[in-house]
Protein backbone atom coordinates (compact mmCIF):
# COMPACT_ATOMS: atom_id res chain seq x y z
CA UNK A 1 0.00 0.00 0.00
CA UNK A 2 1.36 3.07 -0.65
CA UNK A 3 1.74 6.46 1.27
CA UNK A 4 -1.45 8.00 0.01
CA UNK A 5 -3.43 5.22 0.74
CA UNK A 6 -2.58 4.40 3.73
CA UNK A 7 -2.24 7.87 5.06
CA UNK A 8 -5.99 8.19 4.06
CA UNK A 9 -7.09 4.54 5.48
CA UNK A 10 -5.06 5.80 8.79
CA UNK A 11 -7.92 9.13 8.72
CA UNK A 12 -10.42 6.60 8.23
CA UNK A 13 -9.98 4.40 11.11
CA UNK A 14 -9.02 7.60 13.17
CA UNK A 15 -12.43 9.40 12.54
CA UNK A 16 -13.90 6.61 13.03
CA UNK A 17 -12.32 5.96 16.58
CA UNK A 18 -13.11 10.14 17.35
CA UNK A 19 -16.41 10.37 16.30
CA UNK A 20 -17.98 7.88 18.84
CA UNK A 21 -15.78 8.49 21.59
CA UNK A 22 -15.72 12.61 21.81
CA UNK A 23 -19.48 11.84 21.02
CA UNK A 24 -20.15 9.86 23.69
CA UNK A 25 -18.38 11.99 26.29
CA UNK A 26 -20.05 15.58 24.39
CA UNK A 27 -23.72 13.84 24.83
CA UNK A 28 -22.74 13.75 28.64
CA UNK A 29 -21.43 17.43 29.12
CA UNK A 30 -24.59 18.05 27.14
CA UNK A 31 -26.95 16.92 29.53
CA UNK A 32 -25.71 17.78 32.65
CA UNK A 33 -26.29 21.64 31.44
CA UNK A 34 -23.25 22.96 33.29
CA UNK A 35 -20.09 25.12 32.72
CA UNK A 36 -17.56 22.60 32.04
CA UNK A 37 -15.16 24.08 34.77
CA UNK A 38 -17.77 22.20 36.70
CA UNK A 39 -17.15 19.00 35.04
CA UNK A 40 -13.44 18.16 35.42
CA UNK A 41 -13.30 14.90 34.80
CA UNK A 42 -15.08 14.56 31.64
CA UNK A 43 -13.45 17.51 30.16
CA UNK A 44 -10.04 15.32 30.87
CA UNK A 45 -11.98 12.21 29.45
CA UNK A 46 -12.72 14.52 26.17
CA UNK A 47 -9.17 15.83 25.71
CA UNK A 48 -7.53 12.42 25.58
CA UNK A 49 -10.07 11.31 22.57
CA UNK A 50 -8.00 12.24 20.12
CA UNK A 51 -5.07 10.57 21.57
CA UNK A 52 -6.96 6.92 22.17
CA UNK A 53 -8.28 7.54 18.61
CA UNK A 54 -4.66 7.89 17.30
CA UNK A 55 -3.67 5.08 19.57
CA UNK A 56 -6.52 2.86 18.01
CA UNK A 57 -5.81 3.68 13.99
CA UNK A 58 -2.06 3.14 15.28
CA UNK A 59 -2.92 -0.63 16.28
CA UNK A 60 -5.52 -1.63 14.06
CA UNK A 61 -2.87 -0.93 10.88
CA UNK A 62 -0.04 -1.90 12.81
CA UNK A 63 1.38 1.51 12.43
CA UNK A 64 4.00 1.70 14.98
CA UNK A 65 4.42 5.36 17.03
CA UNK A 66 7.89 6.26 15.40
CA UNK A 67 6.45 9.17 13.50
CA UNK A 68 4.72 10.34 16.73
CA UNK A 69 8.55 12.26 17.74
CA UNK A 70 8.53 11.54 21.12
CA UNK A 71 12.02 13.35 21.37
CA UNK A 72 12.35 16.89 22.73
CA UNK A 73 13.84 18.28 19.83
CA UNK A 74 15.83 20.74 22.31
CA UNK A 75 18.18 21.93 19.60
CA UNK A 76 15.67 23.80 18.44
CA UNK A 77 14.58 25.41 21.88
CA UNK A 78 13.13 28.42 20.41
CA UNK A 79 9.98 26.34 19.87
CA UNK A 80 9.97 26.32 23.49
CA UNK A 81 10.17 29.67 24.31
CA UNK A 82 7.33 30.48 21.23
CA UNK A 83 5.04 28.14 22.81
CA UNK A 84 5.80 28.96 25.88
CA UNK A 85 5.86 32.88 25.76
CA UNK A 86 2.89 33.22 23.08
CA UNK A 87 -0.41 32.99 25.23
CA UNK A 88 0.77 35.67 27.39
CA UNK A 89 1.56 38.20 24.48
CA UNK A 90 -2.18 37.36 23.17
CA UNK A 91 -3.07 37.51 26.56
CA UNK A 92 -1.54 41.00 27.57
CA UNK A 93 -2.38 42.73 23.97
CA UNK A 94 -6.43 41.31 24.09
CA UNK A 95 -6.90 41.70 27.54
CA UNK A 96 -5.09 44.78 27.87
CA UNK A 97 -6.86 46.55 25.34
CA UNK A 98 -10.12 45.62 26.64
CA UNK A 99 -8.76 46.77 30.11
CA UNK A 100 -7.93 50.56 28.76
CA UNK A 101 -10.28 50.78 26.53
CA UNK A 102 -13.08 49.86 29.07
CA UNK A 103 -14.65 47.40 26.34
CA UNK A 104 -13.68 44.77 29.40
CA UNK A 105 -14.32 45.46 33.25
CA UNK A 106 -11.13 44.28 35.15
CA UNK A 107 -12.74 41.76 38.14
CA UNK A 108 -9.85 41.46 41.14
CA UNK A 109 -10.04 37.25 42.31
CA UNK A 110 -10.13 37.54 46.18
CA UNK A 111 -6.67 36.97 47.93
CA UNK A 112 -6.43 35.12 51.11
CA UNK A 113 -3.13 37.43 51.26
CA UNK A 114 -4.03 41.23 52.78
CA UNK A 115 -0.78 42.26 50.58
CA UNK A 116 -1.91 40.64 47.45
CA UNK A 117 -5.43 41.92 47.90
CA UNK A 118 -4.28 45.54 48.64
CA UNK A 119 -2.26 45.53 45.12
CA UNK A 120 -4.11 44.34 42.09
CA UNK A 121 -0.81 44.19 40.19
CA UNK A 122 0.96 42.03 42.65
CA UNK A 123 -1.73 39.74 42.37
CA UNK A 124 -2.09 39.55 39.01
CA UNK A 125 1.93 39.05 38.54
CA UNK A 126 1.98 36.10 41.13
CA UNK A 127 -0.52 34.53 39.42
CA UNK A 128 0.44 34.50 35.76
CA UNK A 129 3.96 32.93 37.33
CA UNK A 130 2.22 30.13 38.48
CA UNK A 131 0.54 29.67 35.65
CA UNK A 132 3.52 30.04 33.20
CA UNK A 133 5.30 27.24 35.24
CA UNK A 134 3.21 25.04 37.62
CA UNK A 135 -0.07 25.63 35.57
CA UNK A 136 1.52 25.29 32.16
CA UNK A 137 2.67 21.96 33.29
CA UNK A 138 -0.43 20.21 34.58
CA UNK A 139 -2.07 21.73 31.79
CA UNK A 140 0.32 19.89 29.03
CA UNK A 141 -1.20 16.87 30.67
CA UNK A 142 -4.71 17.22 29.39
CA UNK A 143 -3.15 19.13 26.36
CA UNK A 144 -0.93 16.03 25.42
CA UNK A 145 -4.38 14.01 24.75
CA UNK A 146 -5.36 16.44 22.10
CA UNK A 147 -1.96 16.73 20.38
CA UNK A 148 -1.27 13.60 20.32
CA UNK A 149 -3.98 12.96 18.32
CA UNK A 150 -4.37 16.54 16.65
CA UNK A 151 -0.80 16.90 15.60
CA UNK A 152 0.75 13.84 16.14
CA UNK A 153 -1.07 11.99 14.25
CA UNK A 154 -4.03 13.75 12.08
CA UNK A 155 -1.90 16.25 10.48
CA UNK A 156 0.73 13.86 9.18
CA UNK A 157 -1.47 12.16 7.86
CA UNK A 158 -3.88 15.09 6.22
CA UNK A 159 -0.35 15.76 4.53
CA UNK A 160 0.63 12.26 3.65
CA UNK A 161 -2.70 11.78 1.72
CA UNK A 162 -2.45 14.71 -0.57
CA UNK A 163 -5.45 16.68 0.76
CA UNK A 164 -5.25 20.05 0.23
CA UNK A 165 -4.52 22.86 2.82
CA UNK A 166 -4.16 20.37 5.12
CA UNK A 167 -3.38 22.63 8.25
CA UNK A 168 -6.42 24.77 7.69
CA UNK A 169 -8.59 21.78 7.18
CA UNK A 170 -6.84 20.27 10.74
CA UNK A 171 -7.67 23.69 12.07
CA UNK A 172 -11.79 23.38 11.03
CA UNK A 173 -11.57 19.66 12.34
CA UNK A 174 -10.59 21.05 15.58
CA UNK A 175 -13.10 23.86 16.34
CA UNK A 176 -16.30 21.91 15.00
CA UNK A 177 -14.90 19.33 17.36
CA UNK A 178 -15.42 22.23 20.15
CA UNK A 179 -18.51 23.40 18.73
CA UNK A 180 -21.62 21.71 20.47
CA UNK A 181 -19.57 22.78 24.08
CA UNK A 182 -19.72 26.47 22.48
CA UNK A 183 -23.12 26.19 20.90
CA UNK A 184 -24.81 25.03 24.03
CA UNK A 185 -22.85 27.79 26.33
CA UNK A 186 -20.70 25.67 28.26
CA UNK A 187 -17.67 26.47 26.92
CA UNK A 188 -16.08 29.62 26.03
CA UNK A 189 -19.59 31.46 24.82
CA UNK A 190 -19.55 34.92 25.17
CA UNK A 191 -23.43 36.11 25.53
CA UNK A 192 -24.34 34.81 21.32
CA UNK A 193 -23.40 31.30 21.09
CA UNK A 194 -23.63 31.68 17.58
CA UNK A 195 -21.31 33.91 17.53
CA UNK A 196 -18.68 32.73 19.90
CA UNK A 197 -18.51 29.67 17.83
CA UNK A 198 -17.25 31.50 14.41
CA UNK A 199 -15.16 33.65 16.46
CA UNK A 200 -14.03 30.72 17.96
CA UNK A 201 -13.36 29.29 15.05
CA UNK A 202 -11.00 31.90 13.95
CA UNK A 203 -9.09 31.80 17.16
CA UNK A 204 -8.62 27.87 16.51
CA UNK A 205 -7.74 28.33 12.73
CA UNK A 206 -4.90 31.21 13.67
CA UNK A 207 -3.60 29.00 16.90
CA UNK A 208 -3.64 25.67 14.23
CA UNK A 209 -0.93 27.30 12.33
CA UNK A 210 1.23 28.01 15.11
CA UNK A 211 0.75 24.83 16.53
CA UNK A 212 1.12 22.69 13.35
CA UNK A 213 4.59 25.04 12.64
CA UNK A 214 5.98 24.27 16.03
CA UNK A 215 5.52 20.45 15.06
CA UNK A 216 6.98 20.23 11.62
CA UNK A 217 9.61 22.65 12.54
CA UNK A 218 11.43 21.41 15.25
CA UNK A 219 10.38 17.60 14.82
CA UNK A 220 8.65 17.07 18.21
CA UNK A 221 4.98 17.07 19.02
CA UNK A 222 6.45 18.49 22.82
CA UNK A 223 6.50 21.77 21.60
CA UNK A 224 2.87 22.07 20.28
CA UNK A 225 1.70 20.23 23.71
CA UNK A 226 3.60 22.92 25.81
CA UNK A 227 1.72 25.96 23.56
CA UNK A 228 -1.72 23.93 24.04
CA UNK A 229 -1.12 23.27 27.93
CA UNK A 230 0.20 26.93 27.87
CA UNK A 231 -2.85 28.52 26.32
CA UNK A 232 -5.36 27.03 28.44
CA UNK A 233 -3.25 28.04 31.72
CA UNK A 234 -2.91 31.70 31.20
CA UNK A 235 -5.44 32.31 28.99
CA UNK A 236 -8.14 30.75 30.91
CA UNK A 237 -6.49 30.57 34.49
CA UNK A 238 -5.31 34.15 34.64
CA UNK A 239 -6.53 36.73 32.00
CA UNK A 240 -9.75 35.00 32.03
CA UNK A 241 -10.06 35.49 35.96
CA UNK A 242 -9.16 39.46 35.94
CA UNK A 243 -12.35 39.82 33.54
CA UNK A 244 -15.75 40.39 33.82
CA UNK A 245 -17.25 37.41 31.87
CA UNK A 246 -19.19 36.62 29.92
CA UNK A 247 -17.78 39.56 27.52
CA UNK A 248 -17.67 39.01 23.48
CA UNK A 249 -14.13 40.85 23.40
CA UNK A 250 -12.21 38.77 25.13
CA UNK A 251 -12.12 34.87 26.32
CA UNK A 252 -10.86 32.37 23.77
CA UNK A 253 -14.47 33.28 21.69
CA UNK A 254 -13.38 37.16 22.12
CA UNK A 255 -13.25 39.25 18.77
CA UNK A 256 -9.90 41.13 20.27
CA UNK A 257 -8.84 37.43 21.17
CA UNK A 258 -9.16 36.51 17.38
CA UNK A 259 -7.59 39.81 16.23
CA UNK A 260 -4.41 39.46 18.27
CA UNK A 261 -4.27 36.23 18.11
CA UNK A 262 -4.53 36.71 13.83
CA UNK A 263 -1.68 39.03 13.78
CA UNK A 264 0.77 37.53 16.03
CA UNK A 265 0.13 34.29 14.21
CA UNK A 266 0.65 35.49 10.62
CA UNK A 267 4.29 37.20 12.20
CA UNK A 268 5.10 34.11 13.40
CA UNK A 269 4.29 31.86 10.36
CA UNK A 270 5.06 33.78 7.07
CA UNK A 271 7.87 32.72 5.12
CA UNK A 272 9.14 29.31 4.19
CA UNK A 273 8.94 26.07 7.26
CA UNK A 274 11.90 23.94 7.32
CA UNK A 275 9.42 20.48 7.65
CA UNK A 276 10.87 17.71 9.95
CA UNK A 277 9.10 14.54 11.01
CA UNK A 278 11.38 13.82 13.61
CA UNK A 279 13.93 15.90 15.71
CA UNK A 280 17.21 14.80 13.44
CA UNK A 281 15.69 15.01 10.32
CA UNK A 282 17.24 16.69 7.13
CA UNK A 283 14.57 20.37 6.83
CA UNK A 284 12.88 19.98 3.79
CA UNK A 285 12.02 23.79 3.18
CA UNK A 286 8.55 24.70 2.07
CA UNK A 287 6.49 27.85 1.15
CA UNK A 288 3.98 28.24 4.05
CA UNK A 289 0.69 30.00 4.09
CA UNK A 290 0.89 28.57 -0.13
CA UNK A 291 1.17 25.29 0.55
CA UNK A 292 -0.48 24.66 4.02
């Protein structure tokens, strides 16, 4: 069998592994009705899908994980430091507009502290560090699930089977995935659910590119799990708790969200990608918004 086939049986078993698993977990969110911050445990369940999907296509064709680049791929460390640095960029340019501008009312978390309550600032600094380090670390737990299955195995093999765009169409895979959590206002819905969801959307398709570069780049899923686990700890566990919400500026559905996050992205990935598939690899250098 040959690359293109079997890159496109691989998507076939792997959707068909995703589908009823997410599903099944997505009908149960559904009808409990509740935030999922309330729901811990299934939203783990749901973020390791992708991974067990990728895990099943993986046995079933006797696929082997070699291509899954379980090395760090530290010689490129700058990966790293993207990944790790990004979300609070986004975070201080979305938020921070919406802060000035008074499109967003800042909301102070109570402080067991007197020190920390008494200065706003402090506060707010002591927290992103723990989210940057401890938080970005338990995060890339539940984050691993998703790339695993996301990048590390999906977008290989959109590539391998000659679809076209195939990080844009990894991108749309990912945020209807999201979708009935948005749709039904349980996750990351900013007043229109509607709405939230296409803005959504573009935050997804803008973060897919960065994520999918950080992959074939340096040769290592690692990095891309680090920006994911990254993301959802200072996005979510800091800027997201200094704001009034719901609000349709900011949050991961937030139009300045998208904005920011759209033109750090496109500085980030214009020009040409030196592809890897695994940390040592030879860079096979390709155009990138062209081809991808």
């Amino acid at each position: 069998m040959d690359k293109v086939a079997r890159a496109r049986k691989g998507l076939l078993v792997y959707f068909a592994a995703l589908l009823p698993l997410s599903g099944a977990v997505e009908i149960c969110m559904l009808r409990r009705a509740s935030s999922i911050a309330e729901q811990p445990g299934l939203v783990a369940a749901l973020m390791w899908t992708p991974a067990l999907a990728a895990l099943v296509a993986r046995l079933v064709l006797r696929e082997g994980f070699g291509d899954v680049s379980f090395r760090l791929g530290t010689r490129r460390a700058w990966g790293y430091l993207m990944a790790w640095l990004f979300p609070v960029a986004v975070g201080l340019l979305a938020y921070g507009t919406g802060w000035t501008t008074g499109l967003v009312e800042l909301a102070v978390p109570e402080s067991s502290s007197p020190a920390l309550a008494a200065s706003p600032a402090a506060l707010f600094a002591l927290k992103l560090l723990v989210q940057m380090t401890l938080g970005a670390l338990v995060g890339s737990v539940l984050a691993a699930g998703e790339e695993l299955g996301w990048r590390g195995y999906m977008l290989t093999r959109l590539i391998d089977a000659g679809l076209p765009r195939p990080v844009l169409l990894s991108a749309l895979i990912w945020g209807v995935w999201h979708a009935p959590l948005i749709l039904s206002g349980q996750y990351a819905s900013g007043g229109s659910p509607l709405l939230s969801t296409v803005v959504f959307l573009v935050t997804v398709v803008a973060i897919t590119y960065l994520f999918s570069r950080l992959r074939l780049e340096t040769g290592s899923v690692w990095p891309a799990v680090l920006a994911h686990g990254a993301w959802n700890a200072v996005i979510q566990g800091v800027f997201d708790r200094f704001s009034e919400l719901p609000n349709r500026w900011i949050g991961e559905s937030g139009l300045l969200t998208a904005v920011f996050t759209l033109g750090l992205v496109f500085l980030l990935v214009r020009g040409r990608w030196s592809v890897r598939r695994k940390p040592l690899d030879e860079p096979e250098e390709v155009p990138a918004l062209a081809t991808w």
